[in-house]
N, C-alpha and C. Protein backbone atom coordinates (compact mmCIF):
# COMPACT_ATOMS: atom_id res chain seq x y z
N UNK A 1 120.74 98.04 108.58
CA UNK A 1 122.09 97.97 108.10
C UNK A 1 122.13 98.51 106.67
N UNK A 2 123.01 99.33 106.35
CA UNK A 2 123.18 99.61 105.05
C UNK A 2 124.27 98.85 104.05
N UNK A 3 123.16 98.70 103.01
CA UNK A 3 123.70 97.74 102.07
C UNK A 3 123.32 98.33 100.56
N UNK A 4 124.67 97.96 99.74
CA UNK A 4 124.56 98.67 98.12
C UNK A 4 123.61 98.10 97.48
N UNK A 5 123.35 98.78 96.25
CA UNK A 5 122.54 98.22 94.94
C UNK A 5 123.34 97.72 94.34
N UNK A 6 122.92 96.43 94.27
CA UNK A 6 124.00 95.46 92.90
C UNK A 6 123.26 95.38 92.05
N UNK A 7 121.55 95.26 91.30
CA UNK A 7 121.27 95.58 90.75
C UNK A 7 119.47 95.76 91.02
N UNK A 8 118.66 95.30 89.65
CA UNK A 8 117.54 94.99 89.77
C UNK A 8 116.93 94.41 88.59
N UNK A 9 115.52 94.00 89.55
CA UNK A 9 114.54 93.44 88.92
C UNK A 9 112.65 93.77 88.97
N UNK A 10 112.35 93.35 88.07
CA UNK A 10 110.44 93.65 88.46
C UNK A 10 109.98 92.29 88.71
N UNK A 11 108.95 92.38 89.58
CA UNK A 11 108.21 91.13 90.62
C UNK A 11 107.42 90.99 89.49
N UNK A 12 106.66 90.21 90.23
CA UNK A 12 105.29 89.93 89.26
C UNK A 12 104.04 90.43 88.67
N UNK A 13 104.22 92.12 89.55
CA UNK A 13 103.23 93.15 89.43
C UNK A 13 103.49 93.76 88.85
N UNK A 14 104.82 94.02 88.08
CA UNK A 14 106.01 94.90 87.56
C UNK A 14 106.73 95.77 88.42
N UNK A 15 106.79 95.69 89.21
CA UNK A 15 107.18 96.84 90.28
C UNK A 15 108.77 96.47 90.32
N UNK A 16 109.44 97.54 90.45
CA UNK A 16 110.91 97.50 90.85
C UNK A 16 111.23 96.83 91.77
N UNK A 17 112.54 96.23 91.47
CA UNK A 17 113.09 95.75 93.34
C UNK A 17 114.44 95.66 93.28
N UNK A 18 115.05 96.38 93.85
CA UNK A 18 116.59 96.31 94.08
C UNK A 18 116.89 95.05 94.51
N UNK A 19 118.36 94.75 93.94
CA UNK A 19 118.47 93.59 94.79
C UNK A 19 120.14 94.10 95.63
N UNK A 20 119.88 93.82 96.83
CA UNK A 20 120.97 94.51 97.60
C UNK A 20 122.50 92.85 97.72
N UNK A 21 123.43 93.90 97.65
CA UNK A 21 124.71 93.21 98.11
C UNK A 21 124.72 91.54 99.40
N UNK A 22 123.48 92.37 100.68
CA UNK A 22 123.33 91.37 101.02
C UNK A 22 122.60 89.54 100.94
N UNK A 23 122.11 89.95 99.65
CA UNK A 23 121.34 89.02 99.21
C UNK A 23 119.48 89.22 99.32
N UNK A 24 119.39 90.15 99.78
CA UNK A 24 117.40 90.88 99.87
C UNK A 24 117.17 91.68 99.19
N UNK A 25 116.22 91.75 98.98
CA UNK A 25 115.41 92.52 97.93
C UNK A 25 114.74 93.49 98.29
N UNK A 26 114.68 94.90 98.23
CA UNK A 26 113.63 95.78 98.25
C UNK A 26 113.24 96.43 97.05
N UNK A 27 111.87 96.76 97.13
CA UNK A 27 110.92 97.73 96.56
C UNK A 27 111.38 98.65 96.04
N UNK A 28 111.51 99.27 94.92
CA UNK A 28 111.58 100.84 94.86
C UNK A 28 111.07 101.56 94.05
N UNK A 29 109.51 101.88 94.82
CA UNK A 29 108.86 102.90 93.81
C UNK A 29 108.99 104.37 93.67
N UNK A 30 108.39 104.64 92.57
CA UNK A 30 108.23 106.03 92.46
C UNK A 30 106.23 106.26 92.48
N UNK A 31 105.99 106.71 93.86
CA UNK A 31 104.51 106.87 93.60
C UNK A 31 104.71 108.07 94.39
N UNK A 32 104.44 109.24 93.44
CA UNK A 32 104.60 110.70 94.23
C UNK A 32 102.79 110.55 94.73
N UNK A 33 102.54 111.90 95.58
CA UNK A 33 103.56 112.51 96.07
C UNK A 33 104.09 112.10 97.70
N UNK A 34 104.07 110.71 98.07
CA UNK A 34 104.85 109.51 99.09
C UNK A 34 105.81 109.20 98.93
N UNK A 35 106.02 108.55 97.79
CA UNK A 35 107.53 107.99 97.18
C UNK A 35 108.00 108.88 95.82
N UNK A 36 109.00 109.42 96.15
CA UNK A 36 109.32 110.31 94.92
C UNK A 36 110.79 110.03 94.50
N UNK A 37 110.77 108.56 93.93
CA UNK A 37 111.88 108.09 93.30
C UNK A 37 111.79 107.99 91.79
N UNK A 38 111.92 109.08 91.06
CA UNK A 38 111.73 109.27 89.64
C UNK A 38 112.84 108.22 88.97
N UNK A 39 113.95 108.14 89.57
CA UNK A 39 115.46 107.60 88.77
C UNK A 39 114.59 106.02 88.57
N UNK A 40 113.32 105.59 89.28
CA UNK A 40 113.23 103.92 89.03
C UNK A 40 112.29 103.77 87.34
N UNK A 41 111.84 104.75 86.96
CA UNK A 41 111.49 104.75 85.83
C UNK A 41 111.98 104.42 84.56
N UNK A 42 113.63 104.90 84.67
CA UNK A 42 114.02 104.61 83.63
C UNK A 42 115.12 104.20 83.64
N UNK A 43 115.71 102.88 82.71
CA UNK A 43 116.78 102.02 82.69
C UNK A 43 118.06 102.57 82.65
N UNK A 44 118.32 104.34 82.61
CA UNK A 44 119.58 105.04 82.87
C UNK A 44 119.43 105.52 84.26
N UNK A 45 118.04 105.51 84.52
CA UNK A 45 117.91 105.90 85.89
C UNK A 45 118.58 104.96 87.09
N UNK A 46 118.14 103.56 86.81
CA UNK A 46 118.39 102.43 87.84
C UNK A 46 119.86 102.33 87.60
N UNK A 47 120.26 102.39 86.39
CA UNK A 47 122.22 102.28 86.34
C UNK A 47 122.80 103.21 86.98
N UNK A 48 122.25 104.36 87.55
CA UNK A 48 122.94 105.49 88.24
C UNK A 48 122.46 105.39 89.57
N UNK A 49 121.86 104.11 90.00
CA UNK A 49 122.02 104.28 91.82
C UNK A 49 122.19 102.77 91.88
N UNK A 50 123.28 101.90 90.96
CA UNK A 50 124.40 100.98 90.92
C UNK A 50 124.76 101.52 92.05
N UNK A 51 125.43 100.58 92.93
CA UNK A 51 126.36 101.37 94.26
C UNK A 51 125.75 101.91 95.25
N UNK A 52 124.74 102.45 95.25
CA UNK A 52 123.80 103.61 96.15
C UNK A 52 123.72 102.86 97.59
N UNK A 53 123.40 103.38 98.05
CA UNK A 53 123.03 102.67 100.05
C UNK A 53 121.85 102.91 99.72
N UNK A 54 121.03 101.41 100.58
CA UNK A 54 119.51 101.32 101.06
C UNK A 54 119.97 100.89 102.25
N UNK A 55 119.07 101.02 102.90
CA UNK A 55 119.34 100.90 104.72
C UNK A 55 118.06 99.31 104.24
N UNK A 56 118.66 98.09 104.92
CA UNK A 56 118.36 97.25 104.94
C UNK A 56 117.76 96.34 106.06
N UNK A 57 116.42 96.93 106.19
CA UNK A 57 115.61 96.56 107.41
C UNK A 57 115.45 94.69 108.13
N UNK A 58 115.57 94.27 106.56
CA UNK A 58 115.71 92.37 106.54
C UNK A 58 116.93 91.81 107.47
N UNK A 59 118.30 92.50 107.20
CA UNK A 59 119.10 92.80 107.61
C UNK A 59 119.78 92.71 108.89
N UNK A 60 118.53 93.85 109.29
CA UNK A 60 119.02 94.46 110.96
C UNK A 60 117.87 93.17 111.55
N UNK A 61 117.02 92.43 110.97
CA UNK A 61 116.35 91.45 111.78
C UNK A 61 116.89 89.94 111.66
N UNK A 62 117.84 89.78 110.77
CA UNK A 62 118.74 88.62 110.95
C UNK A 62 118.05 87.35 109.69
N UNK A 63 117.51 87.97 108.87
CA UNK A 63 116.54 87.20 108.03
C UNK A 63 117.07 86.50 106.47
N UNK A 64 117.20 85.68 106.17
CA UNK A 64 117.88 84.87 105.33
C UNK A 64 117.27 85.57 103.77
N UNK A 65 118.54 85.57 103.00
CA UNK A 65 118.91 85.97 102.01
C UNK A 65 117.22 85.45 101.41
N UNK A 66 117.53 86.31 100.05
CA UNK A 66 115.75 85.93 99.08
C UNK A 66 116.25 85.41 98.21
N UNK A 67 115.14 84.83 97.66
CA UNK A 67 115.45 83.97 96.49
C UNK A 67 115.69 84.79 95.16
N UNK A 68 116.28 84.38 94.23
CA UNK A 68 116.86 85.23 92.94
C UNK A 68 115.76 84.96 92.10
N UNK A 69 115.76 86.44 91.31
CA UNK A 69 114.20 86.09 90.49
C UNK A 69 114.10 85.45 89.30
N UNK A 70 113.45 85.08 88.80
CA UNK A 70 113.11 84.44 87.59
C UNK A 70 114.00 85.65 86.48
N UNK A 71 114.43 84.75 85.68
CA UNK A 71 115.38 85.56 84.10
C UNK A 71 114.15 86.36 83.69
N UNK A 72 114.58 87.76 83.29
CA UNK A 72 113.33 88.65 83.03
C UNK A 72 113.47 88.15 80.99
């Protein structure tokens, strides 16, 4: 199911994680040359895919909202 970016946060590894409209969280790296999401690098980057669609795999399996992360 596709669902917006409302915003984000870094886990505990530092790694990015969107947090989607529906209440789940995904990943979003940039590890070329696999993942070639340069915009997660930088904090004008992540404000410009505000709004964006992630197709939300948690979603389409019926799986309860995630927990909100710790205040960075």
């Amino acid at each position: 199911m596709q669902q917006k970016i409302t915003g984000f946060h870094q886990d505990d590894e530092q790694h990015w994680v969107a947090e989607l409209a529906c209440g789940h969280f995904q990943h979003v790296r940039h590890q070329p040359p696999w993942i070639n999401r340069p915009w997660v690098i930088s904090g004008e980057g992540r404000r410009s895919m505000l709004g964006h669609i992630l197709e939300c795999r948690k979603c389409d399996t019926g799986a309860p909202a995630d927990n909100k992360p710790n205040a960075l």
